[in-house]
N, C-alpha and C. Protein backbone atom coordinates (compact mmCIF):
# COMPACT_ATOMS: atom_id res chain seq x y z
N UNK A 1 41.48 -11.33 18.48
CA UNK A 1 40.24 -12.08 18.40
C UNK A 1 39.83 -12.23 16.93
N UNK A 2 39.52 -13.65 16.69
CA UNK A 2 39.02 -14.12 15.53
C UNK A 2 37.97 -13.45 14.95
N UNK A 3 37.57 -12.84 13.85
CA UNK A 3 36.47 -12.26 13.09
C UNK A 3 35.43 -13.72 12.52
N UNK A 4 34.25 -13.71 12.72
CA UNK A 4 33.28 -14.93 12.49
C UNK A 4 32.33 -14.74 11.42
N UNK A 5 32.05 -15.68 11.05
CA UNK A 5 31.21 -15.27 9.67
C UNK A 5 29.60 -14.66 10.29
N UNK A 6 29.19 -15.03 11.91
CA UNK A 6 28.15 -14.40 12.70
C UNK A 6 28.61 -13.34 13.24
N UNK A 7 29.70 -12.49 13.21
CA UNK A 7 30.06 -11.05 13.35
C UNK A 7 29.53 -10.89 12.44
N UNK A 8 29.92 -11.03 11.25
CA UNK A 8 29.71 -10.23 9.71
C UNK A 8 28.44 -9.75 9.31
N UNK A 9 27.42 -11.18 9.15
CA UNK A 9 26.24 -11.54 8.96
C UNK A 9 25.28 -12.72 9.74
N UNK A 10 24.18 -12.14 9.85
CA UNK A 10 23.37 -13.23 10.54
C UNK A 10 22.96 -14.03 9.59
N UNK A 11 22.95 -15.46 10.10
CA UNK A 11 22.37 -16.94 9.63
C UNK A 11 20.91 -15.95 8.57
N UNK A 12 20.19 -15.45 9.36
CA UNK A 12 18.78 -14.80 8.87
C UNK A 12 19.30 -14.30 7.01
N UNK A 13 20.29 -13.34 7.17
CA UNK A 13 20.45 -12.67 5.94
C UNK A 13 21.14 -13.46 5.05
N UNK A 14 22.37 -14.56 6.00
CA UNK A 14 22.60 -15.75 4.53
C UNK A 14 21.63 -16.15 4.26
N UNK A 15 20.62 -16.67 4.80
CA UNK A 15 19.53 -17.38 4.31
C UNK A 15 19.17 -17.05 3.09
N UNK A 16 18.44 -15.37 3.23
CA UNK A 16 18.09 -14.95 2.47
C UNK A 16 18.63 -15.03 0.62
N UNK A 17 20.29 -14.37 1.42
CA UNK A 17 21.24 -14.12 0.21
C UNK A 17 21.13 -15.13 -0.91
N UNK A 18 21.36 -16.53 0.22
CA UNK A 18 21.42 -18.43 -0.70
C UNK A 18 20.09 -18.00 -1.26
N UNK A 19 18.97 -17.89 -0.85
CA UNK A 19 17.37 -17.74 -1.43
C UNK A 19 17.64 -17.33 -3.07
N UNK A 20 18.10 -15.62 -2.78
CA UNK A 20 18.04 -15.00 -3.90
C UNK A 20 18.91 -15.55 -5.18
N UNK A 21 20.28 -15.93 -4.55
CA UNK A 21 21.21 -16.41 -5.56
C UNK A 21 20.87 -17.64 -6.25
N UNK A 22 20.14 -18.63 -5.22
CA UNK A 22 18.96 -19.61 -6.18
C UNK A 22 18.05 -19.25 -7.24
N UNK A 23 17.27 -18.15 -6.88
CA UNK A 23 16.19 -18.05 -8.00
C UNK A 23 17.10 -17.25 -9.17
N UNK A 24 18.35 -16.80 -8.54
CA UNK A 24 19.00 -16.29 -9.94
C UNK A 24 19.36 -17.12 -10.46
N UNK A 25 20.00 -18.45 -10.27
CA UNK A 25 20.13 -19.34 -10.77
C UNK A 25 19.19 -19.91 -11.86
N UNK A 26 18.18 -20.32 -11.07
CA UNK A 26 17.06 -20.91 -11.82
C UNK A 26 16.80 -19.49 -13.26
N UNK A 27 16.91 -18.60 -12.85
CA UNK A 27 16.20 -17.59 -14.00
C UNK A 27 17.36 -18.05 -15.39
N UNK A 28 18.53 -18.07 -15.07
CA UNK A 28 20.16 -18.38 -16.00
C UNK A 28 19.28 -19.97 -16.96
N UNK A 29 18.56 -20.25 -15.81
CA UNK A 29 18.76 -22.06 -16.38
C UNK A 29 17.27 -22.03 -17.24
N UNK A 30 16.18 -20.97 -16.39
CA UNK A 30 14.79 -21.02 -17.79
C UNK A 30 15.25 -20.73 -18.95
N UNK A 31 16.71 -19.67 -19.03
CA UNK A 31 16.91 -18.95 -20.12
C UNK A 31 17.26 -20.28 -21.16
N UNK A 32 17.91 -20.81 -20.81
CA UNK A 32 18.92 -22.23 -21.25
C UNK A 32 17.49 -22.96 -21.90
N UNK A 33 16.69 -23.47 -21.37
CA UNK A 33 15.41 -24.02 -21.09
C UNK A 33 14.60 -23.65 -22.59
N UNK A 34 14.33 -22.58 -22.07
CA UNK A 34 13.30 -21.43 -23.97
C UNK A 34 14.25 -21.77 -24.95
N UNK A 35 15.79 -21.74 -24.80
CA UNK A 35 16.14 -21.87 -26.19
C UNK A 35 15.86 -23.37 -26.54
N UNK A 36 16.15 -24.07 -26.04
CA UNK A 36 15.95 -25.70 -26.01
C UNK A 36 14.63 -25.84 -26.37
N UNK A 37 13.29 -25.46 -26.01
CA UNK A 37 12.58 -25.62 -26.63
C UNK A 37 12.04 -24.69 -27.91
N UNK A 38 12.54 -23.67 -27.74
CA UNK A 38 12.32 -23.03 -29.48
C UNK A 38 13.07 -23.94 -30.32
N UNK A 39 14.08 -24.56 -29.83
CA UNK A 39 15.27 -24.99 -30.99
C UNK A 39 14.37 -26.44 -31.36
N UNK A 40 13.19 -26.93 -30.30
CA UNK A 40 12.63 -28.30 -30.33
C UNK A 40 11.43 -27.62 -30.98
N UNK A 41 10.92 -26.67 -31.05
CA UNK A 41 9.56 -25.93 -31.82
C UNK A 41 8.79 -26.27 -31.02
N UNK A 42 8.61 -26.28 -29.80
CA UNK A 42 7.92 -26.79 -29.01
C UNK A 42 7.14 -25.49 -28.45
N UNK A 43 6.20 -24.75 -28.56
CA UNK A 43 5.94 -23.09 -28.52
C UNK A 43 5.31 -23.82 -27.02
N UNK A 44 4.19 -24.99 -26.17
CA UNK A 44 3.95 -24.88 -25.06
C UNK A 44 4.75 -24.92 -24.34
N UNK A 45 5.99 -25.75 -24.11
CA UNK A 45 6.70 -25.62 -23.58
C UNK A 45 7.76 -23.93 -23.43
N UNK A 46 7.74 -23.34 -24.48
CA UNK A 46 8.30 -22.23 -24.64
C UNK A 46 7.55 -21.59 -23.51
N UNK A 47 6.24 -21.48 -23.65
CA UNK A 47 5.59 -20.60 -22.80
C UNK A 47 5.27 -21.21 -21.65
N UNK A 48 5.44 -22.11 -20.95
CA UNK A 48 5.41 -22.76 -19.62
C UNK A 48 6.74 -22.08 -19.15
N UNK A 49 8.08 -22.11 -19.94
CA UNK A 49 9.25 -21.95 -19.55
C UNK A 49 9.14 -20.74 -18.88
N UNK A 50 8.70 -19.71 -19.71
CA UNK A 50 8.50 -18.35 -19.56
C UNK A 50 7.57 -17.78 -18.84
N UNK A 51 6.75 -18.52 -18.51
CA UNK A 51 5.65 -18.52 -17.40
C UNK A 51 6.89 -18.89 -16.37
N UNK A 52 7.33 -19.91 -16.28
CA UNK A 52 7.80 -19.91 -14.64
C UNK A 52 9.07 -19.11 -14.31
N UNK A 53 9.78 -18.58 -15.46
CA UNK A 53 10.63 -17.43 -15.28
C UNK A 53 10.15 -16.29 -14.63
N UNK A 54 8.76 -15.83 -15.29
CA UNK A 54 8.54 -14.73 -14.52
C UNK A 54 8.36 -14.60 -13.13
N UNK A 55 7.71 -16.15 -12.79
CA UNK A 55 7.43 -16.14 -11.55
C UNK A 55 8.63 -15.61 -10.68
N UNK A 56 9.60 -16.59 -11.04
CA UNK A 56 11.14 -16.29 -10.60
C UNK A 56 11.36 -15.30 -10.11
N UNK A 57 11.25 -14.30 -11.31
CA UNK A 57 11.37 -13.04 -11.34
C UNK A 57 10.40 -11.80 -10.78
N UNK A 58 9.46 -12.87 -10.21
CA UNK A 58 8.55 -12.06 -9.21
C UNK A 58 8.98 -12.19 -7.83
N UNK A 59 9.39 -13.22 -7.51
CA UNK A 59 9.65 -13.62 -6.40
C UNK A 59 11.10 -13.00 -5.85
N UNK A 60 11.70 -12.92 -7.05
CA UNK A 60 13.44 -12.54 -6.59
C UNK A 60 12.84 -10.95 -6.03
N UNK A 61 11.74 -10.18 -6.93
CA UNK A 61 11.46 -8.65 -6.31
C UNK A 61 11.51 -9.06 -5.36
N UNK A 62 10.33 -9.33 -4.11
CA UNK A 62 9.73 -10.01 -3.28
C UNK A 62 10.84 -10.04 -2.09
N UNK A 63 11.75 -11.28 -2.47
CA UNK A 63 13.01 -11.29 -1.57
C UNK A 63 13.85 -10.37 -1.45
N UNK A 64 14.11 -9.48 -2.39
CA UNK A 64 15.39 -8.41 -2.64
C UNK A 64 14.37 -7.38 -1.45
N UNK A 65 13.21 -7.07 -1.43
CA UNK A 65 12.80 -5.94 -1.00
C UNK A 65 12.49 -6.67 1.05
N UNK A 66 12.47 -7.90 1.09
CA UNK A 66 12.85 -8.34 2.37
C UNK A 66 13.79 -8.60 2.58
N UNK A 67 14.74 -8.98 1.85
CA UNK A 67 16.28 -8.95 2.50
C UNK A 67 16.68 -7.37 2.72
N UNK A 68 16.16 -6.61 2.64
CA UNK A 68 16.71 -5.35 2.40
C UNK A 68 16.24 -4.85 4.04
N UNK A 69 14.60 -5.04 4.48
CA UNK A 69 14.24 -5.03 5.73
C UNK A 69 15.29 -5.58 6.61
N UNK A 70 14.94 -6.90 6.24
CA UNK A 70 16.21 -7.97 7.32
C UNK A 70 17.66 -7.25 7.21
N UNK A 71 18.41 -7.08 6.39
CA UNK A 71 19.80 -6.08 6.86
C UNK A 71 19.78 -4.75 7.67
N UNK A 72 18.31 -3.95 7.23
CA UNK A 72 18.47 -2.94 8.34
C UNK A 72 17.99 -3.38 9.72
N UNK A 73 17.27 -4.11 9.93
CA UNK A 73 16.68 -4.45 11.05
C UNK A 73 16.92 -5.30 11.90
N UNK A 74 18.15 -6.83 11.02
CA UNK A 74 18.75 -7.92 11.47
C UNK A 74 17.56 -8.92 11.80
N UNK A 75 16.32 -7.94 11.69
CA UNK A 75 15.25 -9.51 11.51
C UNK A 75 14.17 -9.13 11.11
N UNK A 76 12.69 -10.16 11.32
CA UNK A 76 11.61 -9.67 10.73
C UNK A 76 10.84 -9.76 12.02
């Protein structure tokens, strides 16, 4: 018998996983972002950039500490 990617993991926790690996994404690309505008001297934009990084980076807590529920529990 075939092994399924819904043996492995539930739809629920890819969800999640794609979630998190997005906002890691996005955090790679603010980084990209601040230098582009320091390199433009652009200091509001610097700090908009960095404003919405953190958010990022609030939110990735956020998910990491519910995906963590959702694997022991398989849901919410």
């Amino acid at each position: 018998m075939a092994l399924s990617a819904s043996d492995v993991m539930s739809d629920l926790e890819y969800d999640w996983l794609s979630v998190l690996h997005n906002k890691a994404q996005a955090i790679q690309a603010y980084e990209i972002y601040i230098q582009d505008a320091k390199a433009a001297q652009s200091q509001p934009c610097v700090e908009m950039f960095e404003k919405l990084m953190e958010q990022e980076a609030a939110q990735i807590k956020e998910v990491r500490s519910h995906l963590m529920s959702v694997m022991q529990h398989g849901k919410m």
